[in-house]
N, C-alpha and C. Protein backbone atom coordinates (compact mmCIF):
# COMPACT_ATOMS: atom_id res chain seq x y z
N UNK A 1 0.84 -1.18 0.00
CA UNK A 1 0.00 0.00 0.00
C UNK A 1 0.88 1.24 0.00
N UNK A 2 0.55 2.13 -1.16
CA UNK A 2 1.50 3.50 -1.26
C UNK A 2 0.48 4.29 -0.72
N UNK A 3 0.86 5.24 0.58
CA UNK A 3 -0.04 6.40 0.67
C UNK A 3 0.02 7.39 -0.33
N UNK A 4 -1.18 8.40 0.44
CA UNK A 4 -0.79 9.63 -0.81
C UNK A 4 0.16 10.55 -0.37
N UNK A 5 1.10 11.14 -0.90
CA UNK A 5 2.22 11.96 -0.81
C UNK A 5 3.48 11.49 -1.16
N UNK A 6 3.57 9.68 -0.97
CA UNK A 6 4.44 9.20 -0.76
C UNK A 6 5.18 8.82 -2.29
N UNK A 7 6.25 9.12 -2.81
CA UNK A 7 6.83 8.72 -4.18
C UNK A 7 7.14 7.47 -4.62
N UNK A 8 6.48 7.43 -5.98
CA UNK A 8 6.93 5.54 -6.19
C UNK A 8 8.21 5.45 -6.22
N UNK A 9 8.82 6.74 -6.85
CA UNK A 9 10.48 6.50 -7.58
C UNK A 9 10.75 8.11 -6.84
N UNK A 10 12.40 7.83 -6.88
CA UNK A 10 13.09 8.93 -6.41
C UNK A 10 13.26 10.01 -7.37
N UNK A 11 13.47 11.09 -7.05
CA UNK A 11 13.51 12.34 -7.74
C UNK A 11 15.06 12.49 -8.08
N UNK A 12 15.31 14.00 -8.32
CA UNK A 12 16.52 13.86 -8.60
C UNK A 12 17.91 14.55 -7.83
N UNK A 13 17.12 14.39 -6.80
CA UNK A 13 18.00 14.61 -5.29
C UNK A 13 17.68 13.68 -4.25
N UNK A 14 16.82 12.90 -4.39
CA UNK A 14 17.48 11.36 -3.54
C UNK A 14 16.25 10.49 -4.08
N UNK A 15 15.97 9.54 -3.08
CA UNK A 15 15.23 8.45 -3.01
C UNK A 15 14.82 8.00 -1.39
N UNK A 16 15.32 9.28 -0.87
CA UNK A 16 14.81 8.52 0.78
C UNK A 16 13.39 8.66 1.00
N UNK A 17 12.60 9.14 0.14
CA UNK A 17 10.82 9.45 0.58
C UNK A 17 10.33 8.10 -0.49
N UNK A 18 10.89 7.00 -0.28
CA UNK A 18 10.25 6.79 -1.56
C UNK A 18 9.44 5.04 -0.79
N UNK A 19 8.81 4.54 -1.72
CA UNK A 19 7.76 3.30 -1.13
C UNK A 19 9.21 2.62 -0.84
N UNK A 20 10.14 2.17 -2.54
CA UNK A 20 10.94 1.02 -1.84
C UNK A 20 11.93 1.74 -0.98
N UNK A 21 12.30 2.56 -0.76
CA UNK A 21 12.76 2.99 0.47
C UNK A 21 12.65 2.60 1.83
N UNK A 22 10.94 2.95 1.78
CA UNK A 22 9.86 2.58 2.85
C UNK A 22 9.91 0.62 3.05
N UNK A 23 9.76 0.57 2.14
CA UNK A 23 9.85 -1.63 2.13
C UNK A 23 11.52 -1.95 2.81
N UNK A 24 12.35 -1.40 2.15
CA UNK A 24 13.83 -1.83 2.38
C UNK A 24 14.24 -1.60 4.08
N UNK A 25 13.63 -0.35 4.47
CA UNK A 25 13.94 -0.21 5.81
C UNK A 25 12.67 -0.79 7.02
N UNK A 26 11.74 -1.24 6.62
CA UNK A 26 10.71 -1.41 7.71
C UNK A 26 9.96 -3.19 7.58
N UNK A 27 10.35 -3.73 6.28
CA UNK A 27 10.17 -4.67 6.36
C UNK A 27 10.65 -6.14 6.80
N UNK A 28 10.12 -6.95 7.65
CA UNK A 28 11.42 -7.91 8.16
C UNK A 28 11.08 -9.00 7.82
N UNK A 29 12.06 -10.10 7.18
CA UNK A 29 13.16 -9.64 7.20
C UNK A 29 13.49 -8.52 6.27
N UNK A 30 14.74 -7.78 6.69
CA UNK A 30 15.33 -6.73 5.65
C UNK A 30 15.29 -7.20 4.14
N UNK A 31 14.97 -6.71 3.07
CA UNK A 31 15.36 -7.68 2.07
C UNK A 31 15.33 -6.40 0.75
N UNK A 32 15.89 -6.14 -0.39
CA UNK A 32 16.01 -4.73 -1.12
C UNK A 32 14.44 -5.39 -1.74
N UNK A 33 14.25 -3.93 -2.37
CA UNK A 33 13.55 -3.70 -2.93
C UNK A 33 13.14 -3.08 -4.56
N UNK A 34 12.64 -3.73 -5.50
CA UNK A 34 12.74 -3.14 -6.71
C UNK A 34 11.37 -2.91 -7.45
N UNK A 35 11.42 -1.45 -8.08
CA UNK A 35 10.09 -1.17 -8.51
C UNK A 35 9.62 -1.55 -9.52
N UNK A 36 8.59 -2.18 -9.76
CA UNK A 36 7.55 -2.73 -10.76
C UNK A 36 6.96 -1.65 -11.58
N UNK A 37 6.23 -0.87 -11.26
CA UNK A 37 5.04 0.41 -11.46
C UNK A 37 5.05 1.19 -10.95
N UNK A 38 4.63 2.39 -11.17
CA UNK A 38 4.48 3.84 -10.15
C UNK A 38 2.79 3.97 -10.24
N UNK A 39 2.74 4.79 -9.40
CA UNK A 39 1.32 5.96 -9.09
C UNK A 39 1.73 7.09 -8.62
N UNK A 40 0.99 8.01 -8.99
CA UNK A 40 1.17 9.66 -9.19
C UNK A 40 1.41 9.45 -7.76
N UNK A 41 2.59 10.92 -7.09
CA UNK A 41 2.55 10.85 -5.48
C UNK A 41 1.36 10.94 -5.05
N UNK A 42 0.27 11.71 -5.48
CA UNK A 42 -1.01 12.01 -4.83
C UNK A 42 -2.04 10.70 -4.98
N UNK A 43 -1.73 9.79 -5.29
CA UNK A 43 -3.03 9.06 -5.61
C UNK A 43 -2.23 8.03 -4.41
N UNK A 44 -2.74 6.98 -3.89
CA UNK A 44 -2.48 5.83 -3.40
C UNK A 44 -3.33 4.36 -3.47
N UNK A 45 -2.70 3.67 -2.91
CA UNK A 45 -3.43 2.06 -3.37
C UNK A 45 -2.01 1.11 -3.74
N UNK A 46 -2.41 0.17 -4.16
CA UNK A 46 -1.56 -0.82 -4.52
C UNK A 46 -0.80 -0.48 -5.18
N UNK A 47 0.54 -1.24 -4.97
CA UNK A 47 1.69 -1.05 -5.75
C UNK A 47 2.61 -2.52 -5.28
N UNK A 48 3.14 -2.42 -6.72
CA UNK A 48 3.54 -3.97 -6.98
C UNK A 48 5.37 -3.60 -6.61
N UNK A 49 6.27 -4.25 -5.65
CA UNK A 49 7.59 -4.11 -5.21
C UNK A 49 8.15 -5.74 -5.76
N UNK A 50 9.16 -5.92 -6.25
CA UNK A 50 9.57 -7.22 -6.01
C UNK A 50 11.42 -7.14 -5.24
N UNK A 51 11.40 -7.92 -5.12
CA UNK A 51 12.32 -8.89 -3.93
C UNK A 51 13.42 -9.22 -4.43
N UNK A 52 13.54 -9.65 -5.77
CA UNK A 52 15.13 -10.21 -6.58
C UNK A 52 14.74 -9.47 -7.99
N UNK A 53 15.68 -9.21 -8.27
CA UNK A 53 15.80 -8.57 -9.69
C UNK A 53 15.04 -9.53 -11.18
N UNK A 54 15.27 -10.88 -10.87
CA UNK A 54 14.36 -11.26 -11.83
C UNK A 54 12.86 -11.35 -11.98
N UNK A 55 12.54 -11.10 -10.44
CA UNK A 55 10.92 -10.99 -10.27
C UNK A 55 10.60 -9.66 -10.76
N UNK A 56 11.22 -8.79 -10.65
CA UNK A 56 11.53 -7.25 -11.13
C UNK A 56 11.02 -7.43 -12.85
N UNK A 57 11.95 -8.05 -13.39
CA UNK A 57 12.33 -7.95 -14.74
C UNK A 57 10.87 -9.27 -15.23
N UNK A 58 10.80 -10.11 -14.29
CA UNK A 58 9.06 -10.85 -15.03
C UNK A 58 8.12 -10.08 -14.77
N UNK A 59 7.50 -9.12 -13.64
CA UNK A 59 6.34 -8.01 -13.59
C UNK A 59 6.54 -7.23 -14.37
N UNK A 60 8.06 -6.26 -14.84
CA UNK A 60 7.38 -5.25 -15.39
C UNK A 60 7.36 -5.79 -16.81
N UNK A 61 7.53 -7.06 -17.64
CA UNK A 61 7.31 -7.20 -18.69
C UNK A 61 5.65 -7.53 -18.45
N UNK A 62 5.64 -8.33 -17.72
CA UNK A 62 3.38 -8.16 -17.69
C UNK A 62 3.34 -6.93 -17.71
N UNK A 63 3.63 -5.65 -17.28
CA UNK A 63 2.83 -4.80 -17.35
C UNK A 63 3.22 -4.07 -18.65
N UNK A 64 4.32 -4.31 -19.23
CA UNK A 64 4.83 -3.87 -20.74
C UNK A 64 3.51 -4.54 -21.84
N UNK A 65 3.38 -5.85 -21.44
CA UNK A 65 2.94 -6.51 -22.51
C UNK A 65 0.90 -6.42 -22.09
N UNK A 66 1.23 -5.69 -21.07
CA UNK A 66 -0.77 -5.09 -20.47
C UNK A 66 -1.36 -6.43 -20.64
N UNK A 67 -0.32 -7.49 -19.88
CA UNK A 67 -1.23 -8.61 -19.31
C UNK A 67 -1.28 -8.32 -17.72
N UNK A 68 -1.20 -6.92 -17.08
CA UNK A 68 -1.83 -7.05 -15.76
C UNK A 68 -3.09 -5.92 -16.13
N UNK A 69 -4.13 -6.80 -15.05
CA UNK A 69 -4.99 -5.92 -14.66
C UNK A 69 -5.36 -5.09 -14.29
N UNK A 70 -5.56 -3.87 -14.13
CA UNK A 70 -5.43 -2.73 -13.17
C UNK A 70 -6.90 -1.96 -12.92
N UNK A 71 -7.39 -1.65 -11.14
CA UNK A 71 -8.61 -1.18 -11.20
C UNK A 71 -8.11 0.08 -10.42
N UNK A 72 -9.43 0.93 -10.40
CA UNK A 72 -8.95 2.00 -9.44
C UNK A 72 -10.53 2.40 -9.11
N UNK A 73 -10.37 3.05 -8.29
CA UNK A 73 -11.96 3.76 -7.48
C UNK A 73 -11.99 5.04 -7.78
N UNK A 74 -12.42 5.77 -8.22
CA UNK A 74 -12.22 7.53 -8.18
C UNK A 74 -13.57 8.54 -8.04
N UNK A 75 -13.53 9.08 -7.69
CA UNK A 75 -14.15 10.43 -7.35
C UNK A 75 -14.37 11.28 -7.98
N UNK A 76 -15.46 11.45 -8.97
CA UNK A 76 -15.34 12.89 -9.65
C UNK A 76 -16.44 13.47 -9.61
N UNK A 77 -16.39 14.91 -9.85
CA UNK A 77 -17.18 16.35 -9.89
C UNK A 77 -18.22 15.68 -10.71
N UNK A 78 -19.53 16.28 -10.62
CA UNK A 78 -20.51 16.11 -11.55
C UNK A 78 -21.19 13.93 -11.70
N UNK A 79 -21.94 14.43 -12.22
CA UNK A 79 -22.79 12.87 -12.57
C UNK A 79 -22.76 12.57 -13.75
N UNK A 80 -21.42 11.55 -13.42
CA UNK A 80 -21.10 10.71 -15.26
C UNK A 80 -22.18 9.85 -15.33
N UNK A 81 -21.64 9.67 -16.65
CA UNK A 81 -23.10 8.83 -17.28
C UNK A 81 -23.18 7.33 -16.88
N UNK A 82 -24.69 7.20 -16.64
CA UNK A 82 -24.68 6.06 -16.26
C UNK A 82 -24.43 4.56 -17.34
N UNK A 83 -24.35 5.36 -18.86
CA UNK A 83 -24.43 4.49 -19.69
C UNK A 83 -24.20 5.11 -20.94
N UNK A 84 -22.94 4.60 -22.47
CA UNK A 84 -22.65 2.87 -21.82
C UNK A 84 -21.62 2.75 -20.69
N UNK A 85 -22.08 1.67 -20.35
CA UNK A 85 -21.32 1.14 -18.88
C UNK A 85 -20.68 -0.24 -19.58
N UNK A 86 -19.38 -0.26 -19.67
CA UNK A 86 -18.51 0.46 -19.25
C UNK A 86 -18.47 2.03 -20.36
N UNK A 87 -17.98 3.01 -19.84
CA UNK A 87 -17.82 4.04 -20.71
C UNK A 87 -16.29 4.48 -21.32
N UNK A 88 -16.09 4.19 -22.67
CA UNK A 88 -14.55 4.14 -23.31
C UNK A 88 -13.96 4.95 -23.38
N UNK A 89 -13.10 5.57 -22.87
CA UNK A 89 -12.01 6.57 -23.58
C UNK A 89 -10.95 6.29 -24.24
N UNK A 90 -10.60 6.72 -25.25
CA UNK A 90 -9.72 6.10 -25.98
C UNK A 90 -8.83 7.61 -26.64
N UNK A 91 -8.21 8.25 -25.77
CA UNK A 91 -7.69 9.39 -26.34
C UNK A 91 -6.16 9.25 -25.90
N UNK A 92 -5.51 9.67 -26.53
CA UNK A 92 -4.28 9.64 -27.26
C UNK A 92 -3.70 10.60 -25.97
N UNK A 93 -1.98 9.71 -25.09
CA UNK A 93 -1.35 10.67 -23.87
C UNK A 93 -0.34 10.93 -24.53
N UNK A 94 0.31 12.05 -24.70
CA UNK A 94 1.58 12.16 -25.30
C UNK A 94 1.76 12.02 -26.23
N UNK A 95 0.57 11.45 -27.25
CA UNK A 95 0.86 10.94 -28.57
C UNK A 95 1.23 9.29 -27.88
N UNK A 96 0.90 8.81 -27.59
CA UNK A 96 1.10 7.23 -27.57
C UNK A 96 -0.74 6.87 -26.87
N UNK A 97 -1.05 5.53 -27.50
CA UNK A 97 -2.27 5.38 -27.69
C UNK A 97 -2.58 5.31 -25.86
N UNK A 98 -3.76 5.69 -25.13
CA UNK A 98 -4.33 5.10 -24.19
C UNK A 98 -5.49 5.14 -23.93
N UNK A 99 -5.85 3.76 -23.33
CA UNK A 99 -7.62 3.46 -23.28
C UNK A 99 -7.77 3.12 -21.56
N UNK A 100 -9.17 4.37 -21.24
CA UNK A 100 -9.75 3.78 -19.79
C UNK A 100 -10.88 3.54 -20.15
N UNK A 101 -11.63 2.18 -19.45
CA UNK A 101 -12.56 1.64 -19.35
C UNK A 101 -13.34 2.44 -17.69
N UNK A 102 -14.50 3.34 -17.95
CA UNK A 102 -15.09 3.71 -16.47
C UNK A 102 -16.39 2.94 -16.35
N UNK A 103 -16.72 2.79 -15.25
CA UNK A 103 -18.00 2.03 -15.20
C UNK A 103 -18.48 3.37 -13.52
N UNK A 104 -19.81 3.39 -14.31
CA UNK A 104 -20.01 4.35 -13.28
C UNK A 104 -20.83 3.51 -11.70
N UNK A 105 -20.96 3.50 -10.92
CA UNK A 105 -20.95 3.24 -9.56
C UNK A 105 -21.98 3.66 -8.43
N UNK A 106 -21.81 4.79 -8.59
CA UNK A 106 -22.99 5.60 -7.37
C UNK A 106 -22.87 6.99 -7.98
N UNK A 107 -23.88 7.89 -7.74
CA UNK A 107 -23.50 9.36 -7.54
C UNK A 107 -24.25 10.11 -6.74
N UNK A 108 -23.67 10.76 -5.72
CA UNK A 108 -24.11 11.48 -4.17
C UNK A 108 -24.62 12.49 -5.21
N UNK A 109 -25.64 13.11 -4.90
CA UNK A 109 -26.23 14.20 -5.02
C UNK A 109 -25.90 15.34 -4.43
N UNK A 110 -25.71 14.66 -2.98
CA UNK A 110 -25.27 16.21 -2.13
C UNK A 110 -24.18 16.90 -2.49
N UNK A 111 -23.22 16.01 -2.67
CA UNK A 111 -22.17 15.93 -2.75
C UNK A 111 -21.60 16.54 -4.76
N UNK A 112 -22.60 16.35 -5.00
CA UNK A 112 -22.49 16.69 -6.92
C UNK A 112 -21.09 15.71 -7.23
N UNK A 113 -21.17 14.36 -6.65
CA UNK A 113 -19.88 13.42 -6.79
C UNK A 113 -20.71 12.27 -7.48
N UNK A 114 -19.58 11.28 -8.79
CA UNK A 114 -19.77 9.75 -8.58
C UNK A 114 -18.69 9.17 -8.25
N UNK A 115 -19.14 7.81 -7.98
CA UNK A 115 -18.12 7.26 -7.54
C UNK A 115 -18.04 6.13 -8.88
N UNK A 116 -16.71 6.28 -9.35
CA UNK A 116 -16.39 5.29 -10.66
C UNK A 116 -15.52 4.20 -10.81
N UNK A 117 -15.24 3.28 -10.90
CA UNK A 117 -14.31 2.08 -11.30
C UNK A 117 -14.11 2.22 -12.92
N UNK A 118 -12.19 2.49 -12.55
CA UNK A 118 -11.96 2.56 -13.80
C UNK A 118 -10.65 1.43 -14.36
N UNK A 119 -10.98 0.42 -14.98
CA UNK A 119 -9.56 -0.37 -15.26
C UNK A 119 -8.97 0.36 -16.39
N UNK A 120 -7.53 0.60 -17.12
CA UNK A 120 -6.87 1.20 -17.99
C UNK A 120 -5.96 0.26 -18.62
N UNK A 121 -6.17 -0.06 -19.66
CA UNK A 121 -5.11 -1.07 -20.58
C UNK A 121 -4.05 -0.41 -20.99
N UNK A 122 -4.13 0.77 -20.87
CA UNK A 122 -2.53 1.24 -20.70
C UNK A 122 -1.70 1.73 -19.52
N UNK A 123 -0.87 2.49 -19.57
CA UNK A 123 -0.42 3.06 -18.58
C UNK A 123 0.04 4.52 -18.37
N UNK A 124 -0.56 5.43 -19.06
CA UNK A 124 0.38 6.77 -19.41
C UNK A 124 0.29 7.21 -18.24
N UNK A 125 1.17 8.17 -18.23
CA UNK A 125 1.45 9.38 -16.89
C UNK A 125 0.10 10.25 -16.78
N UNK A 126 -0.51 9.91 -15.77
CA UNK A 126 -1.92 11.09 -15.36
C UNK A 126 -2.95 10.28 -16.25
N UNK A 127 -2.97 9.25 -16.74
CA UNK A 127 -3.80 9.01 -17.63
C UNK A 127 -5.51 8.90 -17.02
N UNK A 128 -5.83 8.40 -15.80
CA UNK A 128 -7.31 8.53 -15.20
C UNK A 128 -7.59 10.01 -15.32
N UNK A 129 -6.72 10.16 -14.42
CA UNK A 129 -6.77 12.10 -13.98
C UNK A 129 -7.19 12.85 -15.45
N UNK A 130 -6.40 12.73 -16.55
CA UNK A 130 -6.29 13.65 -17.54
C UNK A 130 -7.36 13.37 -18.44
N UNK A 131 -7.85 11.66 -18.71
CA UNK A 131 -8.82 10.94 -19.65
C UNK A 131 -10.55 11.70 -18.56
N UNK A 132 -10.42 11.64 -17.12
CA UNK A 132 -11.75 12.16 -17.01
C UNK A 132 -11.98 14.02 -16.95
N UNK A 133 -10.69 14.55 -16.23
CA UNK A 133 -10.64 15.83 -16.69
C UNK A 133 -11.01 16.50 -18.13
N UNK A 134 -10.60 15.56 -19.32
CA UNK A 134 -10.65 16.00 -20.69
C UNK A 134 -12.80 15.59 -21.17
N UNK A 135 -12.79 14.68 -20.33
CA UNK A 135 -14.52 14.30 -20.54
C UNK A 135 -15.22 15.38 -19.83
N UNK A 136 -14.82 16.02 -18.98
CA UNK A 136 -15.24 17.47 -17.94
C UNK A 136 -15.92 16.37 -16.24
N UNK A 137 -15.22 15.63 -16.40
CA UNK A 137 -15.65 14.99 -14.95
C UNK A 137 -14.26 14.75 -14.17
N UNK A 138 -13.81 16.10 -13.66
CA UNK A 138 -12.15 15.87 -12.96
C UNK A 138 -12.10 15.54 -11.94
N UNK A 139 -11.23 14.50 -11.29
CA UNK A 139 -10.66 13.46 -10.30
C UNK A 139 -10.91 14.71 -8.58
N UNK A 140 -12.04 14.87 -8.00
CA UNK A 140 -12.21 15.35 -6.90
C UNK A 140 -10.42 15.12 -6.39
N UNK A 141 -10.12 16.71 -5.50
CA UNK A 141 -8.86 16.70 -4.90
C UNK A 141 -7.78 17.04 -6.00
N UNK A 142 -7.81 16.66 -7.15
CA UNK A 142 -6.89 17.03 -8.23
C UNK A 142 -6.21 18.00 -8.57
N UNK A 143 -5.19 18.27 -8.21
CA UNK A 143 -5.48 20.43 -8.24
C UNK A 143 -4.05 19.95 -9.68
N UNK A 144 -4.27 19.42 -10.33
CA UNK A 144 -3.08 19.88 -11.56
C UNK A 144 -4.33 19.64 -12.41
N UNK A 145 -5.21 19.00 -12.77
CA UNK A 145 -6.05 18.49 -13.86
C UNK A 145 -7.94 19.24 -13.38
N UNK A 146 -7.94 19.21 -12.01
CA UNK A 146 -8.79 19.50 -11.49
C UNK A 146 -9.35 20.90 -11.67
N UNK A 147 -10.55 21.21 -10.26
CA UNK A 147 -10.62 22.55 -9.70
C UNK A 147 -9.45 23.04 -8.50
N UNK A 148 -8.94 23.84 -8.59
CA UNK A 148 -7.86 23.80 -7.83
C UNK A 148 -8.33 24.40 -5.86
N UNK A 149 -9.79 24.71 -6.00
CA UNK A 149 -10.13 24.38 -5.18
C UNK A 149 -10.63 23.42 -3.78
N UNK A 150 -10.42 22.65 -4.64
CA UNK A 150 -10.34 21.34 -3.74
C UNK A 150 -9.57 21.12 -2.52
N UNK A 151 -10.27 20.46 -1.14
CA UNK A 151 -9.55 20.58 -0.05
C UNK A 151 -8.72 19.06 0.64
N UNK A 152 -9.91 18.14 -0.37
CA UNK A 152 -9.50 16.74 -0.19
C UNK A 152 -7.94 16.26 -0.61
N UNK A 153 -7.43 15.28 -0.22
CA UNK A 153 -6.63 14.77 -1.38
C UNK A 153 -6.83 14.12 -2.57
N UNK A 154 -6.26 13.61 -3.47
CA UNK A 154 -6.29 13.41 -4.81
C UNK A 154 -7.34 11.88 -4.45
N UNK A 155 -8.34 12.02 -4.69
CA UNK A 155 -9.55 10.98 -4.76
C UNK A 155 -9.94 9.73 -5.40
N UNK A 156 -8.18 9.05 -5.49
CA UNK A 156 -8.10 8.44 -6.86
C UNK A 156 -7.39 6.99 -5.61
N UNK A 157 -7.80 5.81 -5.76
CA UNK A 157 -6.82 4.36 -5.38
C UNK A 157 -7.11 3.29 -5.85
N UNK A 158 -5.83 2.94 -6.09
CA UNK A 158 -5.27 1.44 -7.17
C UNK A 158 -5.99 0.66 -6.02
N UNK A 159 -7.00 -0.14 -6.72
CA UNK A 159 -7.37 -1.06 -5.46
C UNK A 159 -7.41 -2.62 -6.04
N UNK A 160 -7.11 -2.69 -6.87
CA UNK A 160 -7.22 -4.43 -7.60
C UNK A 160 -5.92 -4.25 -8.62
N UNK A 161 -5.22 -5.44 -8.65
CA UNK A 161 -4.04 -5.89 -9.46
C UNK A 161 -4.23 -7.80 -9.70
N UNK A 162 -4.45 -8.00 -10.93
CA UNK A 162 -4.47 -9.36 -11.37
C UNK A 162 -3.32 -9.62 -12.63
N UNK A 163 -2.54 -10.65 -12.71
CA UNK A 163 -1.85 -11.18 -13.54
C UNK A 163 -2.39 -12.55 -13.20
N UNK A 164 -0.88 -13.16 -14.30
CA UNK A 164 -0.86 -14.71 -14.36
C UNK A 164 1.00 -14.61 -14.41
N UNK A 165 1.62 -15.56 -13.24
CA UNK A 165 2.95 -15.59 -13.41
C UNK A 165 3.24 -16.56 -14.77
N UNK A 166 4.50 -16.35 -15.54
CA UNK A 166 4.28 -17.17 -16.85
C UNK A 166 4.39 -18.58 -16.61
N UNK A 167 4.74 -19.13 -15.51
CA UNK A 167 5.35 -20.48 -14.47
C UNK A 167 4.53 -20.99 -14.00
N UNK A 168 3.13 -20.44 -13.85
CA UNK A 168 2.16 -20.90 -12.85
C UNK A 168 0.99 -20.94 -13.46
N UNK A 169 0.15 -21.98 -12.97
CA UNK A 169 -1.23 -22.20 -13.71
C UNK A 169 -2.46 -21.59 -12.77
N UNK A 170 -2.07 -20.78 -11.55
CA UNK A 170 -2.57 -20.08 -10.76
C UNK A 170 -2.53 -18.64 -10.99
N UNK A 171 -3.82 -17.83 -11.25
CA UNK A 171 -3.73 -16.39 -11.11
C UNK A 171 -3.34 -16.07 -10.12
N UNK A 172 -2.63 -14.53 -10.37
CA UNK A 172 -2.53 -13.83 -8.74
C UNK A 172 -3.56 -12.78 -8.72
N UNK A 173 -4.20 -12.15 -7.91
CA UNK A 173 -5.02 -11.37 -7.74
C UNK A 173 -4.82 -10.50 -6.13
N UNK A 174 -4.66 -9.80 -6.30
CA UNK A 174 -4.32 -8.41 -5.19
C UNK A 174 -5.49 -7.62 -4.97
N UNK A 175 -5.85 -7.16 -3.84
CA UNK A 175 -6.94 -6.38 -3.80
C UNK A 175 -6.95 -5.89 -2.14
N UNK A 176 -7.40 -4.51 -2.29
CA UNK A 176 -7.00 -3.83 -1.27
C UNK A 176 -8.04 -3.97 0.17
N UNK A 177 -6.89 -3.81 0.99
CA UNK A 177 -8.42 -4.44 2.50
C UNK A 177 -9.38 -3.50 2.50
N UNK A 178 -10.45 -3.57 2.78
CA UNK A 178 -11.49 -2.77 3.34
C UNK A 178 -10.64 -1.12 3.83
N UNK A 179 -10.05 -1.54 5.10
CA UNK A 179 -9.63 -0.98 5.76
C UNK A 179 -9.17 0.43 5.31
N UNK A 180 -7.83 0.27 4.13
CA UNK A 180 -7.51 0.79 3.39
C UNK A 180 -8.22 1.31 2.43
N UNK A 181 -9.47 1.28 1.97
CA UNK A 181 -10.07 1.45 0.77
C UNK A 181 -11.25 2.04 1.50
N UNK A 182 -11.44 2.45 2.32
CA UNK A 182 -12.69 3.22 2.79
C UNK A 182 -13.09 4.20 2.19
N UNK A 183 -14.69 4.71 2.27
CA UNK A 183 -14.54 5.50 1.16
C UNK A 183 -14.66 4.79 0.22
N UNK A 184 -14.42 4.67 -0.46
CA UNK A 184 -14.25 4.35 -2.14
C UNK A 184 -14.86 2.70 -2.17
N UNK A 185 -15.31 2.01 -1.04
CA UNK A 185 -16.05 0.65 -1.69
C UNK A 185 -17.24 0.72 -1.56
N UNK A 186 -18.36 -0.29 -2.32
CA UNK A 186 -19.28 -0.05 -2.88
C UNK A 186 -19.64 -1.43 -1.98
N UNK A 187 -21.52 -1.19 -1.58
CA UNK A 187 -21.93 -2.43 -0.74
C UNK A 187 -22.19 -3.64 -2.14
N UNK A 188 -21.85 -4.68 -1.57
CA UNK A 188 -21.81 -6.07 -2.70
C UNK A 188 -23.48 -6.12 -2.71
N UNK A 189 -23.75 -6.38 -4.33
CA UNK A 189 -25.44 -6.47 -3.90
C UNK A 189 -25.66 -8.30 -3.87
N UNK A 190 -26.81 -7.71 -2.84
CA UNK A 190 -27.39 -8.85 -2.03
C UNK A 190 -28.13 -10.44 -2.97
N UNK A 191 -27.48 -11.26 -2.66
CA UNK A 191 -27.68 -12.37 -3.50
C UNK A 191 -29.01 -13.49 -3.51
């Protein structure tokens, strides 16, 4: 779990604020740490660390080759549409292709908020943030893409991660506790 503030990767005057920083010194046993993926400092949720350099070098080719899964919960201004569900974006980051899939969720009234699940088959920099900002529904808390009024933090967490190791005939599936994900989960409907 990366909080929000906290950096996936080091800047360019150190690396002591950073998650594997955070893993290398607090986890026991001691053991290094190497990064898989990032999330914006402001957003938090799951994040994938591995342990030996070749576990390193098999995750981030899943996520090169967008055989991992990726979900997130987010927060935005206004009442997206309820339909189609899922709702596509498919607009272009940087000039390199990227697609989010949103499925809309709830939307508070009082609040002029929904609450959305969005998986992304790609990965660009800001890509939730910038794909719902550009639809006019910006990431509550957002102040680079957002209203810069906002008092919350960035309203955005990685809460589900699924692959398949290439070795194993078992999925892995990650998903964030309750605990951590407050706010942002939705009651399971009743069976």
């Amino acid at each position: 779990y990366k909080p929000p503030g906290m950096r996936s990767q080091g800047s360019k005057w150190s690396d002591h604020t950073t998650i594997t920083r955070w893993v290398e010194l607090h986890l026991q046993p001691q053991r290094p740490a190497f990064l898989v993926h990032r999330l914006d400092k402001a957003a938090r949720g799951l994040i994938l660390i591995a342990h030996s350099k070749q576990m390193a070098r098999t995750l981030t080719q899943l996520f090169e080759q967008r055989e991992v899964e990726k979900h997130y919960r987010v927060f935005v201004h206004g009442k997206f549409p309820a339909k189609p569900n899922p709702y596509r974006i498919e607009s272009a980051i940087d000039d390199k292709p990227a697609v989010s899939l949103i499925e809309h969720l709830i939307f508070d009234s009082e609040q002029n908020q929904s609450l959305l699940d969005v998986q992304i088959e790609s990965g660009r920099k800001h890509q939730i943030r910038r794909h719902l900002a550009e639809a006019g529904y910006p990431v509550v808390g957002d102040r680079l893409y957002g209203t810069s009024n906002d008092e919350l933090d960035l309203q955005l967490v990685a809460y589900s991660l699924a692959f398949q190791l290439p070795d194993s005939d078992t999925p892995t599936k990650f998903r964030l506790p309750a605990t951590l994900s407050s706010g942002f989960s939705v009651p399971e409907p009743s069976a």
